[in-house]
C-alpha atoms as a PDB file:
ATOM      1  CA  UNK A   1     109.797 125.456 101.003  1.00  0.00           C
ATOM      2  CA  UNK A   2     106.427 126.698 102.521  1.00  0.00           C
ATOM      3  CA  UNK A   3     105.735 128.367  99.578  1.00  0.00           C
ATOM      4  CA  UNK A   4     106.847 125.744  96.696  1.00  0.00           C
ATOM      5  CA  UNK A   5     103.087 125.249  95.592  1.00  0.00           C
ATOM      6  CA  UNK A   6     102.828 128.865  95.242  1.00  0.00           C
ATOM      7  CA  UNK A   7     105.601 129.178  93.440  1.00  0.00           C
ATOM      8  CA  UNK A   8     104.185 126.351  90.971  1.00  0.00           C
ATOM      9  CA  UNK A   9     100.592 127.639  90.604  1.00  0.00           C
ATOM     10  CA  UNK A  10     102.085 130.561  89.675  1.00  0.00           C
ATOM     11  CA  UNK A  11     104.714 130.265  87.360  1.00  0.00           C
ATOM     12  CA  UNK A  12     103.699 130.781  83.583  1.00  0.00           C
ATOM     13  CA  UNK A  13     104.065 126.829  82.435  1.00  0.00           C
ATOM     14  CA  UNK A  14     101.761 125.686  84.610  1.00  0.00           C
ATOM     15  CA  UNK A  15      98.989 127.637  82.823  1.00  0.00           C
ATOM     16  CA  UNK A  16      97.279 126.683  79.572  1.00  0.00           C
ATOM     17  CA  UNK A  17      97.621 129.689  76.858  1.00  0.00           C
ATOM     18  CA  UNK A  18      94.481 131.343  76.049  1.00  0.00           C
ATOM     19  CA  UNK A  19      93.050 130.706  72.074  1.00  0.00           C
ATOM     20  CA  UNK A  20      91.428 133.671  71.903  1.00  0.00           C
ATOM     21  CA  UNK A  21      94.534 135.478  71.558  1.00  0.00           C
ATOM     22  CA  UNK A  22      93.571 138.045  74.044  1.00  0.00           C
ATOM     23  CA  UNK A  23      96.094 140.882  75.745  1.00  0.00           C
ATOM     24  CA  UNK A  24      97.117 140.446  78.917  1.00  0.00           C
ATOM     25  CA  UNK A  25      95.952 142.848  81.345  1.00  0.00           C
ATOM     26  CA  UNK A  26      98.243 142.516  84.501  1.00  0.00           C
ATOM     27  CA  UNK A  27     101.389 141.374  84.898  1.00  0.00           C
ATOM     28  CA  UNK A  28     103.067 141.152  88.002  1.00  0.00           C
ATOM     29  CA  UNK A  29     106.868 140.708  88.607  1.00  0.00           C
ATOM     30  CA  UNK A  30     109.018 139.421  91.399  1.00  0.00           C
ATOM     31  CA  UNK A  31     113.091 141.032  91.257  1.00  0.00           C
ATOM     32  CA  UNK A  32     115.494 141.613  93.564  1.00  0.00           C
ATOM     33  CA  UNK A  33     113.279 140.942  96.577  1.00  0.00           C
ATOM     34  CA  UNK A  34     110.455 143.824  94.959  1.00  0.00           C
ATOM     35  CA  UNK A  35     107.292 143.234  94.097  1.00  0.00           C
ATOM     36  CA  UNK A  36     105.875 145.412  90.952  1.00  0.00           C
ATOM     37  CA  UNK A  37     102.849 145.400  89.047  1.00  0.00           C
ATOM     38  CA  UNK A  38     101.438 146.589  85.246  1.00  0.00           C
ATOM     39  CA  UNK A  39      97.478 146.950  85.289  1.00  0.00           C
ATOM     40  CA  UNK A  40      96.489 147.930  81.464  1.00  0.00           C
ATOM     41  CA  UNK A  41      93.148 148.455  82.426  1.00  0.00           C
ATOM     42  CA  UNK A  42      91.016 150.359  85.395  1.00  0.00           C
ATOM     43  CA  UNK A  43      89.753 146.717  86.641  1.00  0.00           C
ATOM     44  CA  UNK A  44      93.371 145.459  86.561  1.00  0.00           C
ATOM     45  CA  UNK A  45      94.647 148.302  88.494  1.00  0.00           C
ATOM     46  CA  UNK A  46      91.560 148.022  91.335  1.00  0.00           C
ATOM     47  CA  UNK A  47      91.976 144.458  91.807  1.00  0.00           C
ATOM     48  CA  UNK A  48      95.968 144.897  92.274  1.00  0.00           C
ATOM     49  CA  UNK A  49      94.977 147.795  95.120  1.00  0.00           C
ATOM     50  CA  UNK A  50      92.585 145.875  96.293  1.00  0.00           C
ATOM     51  CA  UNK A  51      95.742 143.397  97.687  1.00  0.00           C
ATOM     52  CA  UNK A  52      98.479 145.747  98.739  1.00  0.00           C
ATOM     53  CA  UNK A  53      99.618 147.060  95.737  1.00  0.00           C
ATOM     54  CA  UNK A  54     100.237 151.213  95.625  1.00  0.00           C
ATOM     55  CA  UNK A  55     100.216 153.157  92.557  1.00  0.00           C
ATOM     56  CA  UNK A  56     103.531 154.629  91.322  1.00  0.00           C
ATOM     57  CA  UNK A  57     104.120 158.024  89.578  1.00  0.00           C
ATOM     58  CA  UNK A  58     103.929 156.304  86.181  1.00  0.00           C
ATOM     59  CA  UNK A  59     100.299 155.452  85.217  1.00  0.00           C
ATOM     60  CA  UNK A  60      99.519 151.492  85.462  1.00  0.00           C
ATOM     61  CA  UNK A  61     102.653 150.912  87.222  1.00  0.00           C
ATOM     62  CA  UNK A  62     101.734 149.574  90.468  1.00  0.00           C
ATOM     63  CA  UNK A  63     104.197 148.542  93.766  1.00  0.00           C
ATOM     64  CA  UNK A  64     103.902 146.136  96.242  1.00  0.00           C
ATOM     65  CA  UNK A  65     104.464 147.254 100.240  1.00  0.00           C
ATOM     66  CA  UNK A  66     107.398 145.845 101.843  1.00  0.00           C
ATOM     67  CA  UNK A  67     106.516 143.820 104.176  1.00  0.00           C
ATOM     68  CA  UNK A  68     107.625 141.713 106.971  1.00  0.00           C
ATOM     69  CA  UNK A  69     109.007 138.974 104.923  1.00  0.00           C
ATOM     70  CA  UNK A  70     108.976 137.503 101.334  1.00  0.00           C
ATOM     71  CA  UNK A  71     105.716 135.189 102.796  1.00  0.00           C
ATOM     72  CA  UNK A  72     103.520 138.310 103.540  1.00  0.00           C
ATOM     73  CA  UNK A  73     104.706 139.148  99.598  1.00  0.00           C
ATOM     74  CA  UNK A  74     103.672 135.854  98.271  1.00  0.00           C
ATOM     75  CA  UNK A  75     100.744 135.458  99.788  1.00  0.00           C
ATOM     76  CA  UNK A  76      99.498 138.873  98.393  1.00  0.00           C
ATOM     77  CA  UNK A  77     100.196 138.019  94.818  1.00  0.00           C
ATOM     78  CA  UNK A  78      98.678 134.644  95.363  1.00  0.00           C
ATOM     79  CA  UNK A  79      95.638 136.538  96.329  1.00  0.00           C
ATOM     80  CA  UNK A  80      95.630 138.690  93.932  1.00  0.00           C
ATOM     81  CA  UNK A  81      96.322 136.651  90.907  1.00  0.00           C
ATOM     82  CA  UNK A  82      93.462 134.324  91.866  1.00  0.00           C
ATOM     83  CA  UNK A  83      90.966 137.854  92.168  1.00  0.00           C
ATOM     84  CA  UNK A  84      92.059 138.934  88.701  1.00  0.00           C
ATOM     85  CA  UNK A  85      90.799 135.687  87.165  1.00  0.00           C
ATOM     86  CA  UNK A  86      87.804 135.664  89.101  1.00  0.00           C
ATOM     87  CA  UNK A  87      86.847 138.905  87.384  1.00  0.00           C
ATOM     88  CA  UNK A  88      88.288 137.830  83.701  1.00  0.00           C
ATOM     89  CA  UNK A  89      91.278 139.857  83.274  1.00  0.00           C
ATOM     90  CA  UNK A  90      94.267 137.510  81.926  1.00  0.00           C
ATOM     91  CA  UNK A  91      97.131 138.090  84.037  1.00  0.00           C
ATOM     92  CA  UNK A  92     101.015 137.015  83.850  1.00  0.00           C
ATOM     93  CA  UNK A  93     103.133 136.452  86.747  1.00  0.00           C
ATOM     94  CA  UNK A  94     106.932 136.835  86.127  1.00  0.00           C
ATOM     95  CA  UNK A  95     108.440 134.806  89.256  1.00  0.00           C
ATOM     96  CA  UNK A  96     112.192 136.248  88.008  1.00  0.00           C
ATOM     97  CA  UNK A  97     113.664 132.647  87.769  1.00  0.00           C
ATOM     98  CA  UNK A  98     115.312 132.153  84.958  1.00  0.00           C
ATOM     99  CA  UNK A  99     114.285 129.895  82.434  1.00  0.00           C
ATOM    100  CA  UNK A 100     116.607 127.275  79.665  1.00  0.00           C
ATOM    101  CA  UNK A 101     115.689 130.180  77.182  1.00  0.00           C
ATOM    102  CA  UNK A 102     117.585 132.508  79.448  1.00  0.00           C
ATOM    103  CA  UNK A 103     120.488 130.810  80.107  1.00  0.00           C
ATOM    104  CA  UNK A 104     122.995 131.417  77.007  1.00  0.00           C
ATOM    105  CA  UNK A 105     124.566 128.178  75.565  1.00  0.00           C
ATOM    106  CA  UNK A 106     127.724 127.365  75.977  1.00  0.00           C
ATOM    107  CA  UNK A 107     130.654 128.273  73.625  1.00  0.00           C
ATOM    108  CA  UNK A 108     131.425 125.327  71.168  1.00  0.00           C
ATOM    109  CA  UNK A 109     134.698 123.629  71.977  1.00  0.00           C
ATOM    110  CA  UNK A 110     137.019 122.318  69.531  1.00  0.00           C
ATOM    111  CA  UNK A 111     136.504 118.422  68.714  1.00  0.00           C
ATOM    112  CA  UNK A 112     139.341 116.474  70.303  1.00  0.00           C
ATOM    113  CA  UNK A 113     141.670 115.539  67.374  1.00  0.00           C
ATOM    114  CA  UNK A 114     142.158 111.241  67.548  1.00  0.00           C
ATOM    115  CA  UNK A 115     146.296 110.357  68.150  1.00  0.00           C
ATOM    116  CA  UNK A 116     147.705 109.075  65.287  1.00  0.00           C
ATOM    117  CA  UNK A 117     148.761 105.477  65.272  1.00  0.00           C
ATOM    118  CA  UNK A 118     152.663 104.644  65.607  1.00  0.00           C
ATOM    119  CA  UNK A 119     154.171 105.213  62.344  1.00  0.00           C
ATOM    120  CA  UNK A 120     156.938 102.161  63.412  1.00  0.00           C
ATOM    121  CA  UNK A 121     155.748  98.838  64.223  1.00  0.00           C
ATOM    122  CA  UNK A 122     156.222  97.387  68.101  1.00  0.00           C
ATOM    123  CA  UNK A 123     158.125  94.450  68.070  1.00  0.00           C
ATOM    124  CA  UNK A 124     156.714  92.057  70.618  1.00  0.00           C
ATOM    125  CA  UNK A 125     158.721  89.478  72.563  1.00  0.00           C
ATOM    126  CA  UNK A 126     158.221  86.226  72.155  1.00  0.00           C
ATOM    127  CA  UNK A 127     159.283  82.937  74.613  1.00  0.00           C
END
């Protein structure tokens, strides 16, 4: 829980969408316990180095260090995140927590069918 407000700063609803309709230039994603990192442009990719992040064979594709513990990873995309907006560059974090879009309905069950009533009438006793 020592990194709830992180979690919340970061994730994607608790920013306003941009009107300009401008392309994202990082995105970083958390999944299965990795760290990785897409850097469109040279500033993206600097900044994202800058905080731990190595480059991978692929160009833009950038990898965060494992380190001690899943703090040590939070606290470097924290970081970071906050440096790309200081220099402009509109970033996305993916936190890997699924969302109500991801999370299929559930198959339609058939509507219970009412009893019919008795088709003989109860007799009732009477004093």
């Amino acid at each position: 829980m020592a990194h709830t407000q992180d979690l919340v700063d970061l994730a994607w609803t608790t920013h306003h969408p941009s009107t300009d309709g401008a392309e994202r230039e990082a995105t970083i994603r958390f999944h299965d316990g990795t760290v990785t990192a897409t850097a469109l442009t040279d500033r993206a990719g600097d900044v994202l180095t800058q905080h731990g992040f190595t480059p991978t064979e692929t160009t833009g594709e950038y990898t965060l260090a494992a380190g001690p513990g899943a703090a040590d990873a939070m606290n470097a995309v924290v970081r970071a995140e906050a440096h790309l907006y200081t220099h402009g560059v509109r970033v996305h974090v993916d936190l890997g927590i699924a969302t109500t879009q991801d999370i299929p309905p559930a198959p339609s069950r058939p509507g219970a069918t009412p009893a019919p009533p008795p088709t003989t009438p109860v007799q009732r006793r009477s004093r």
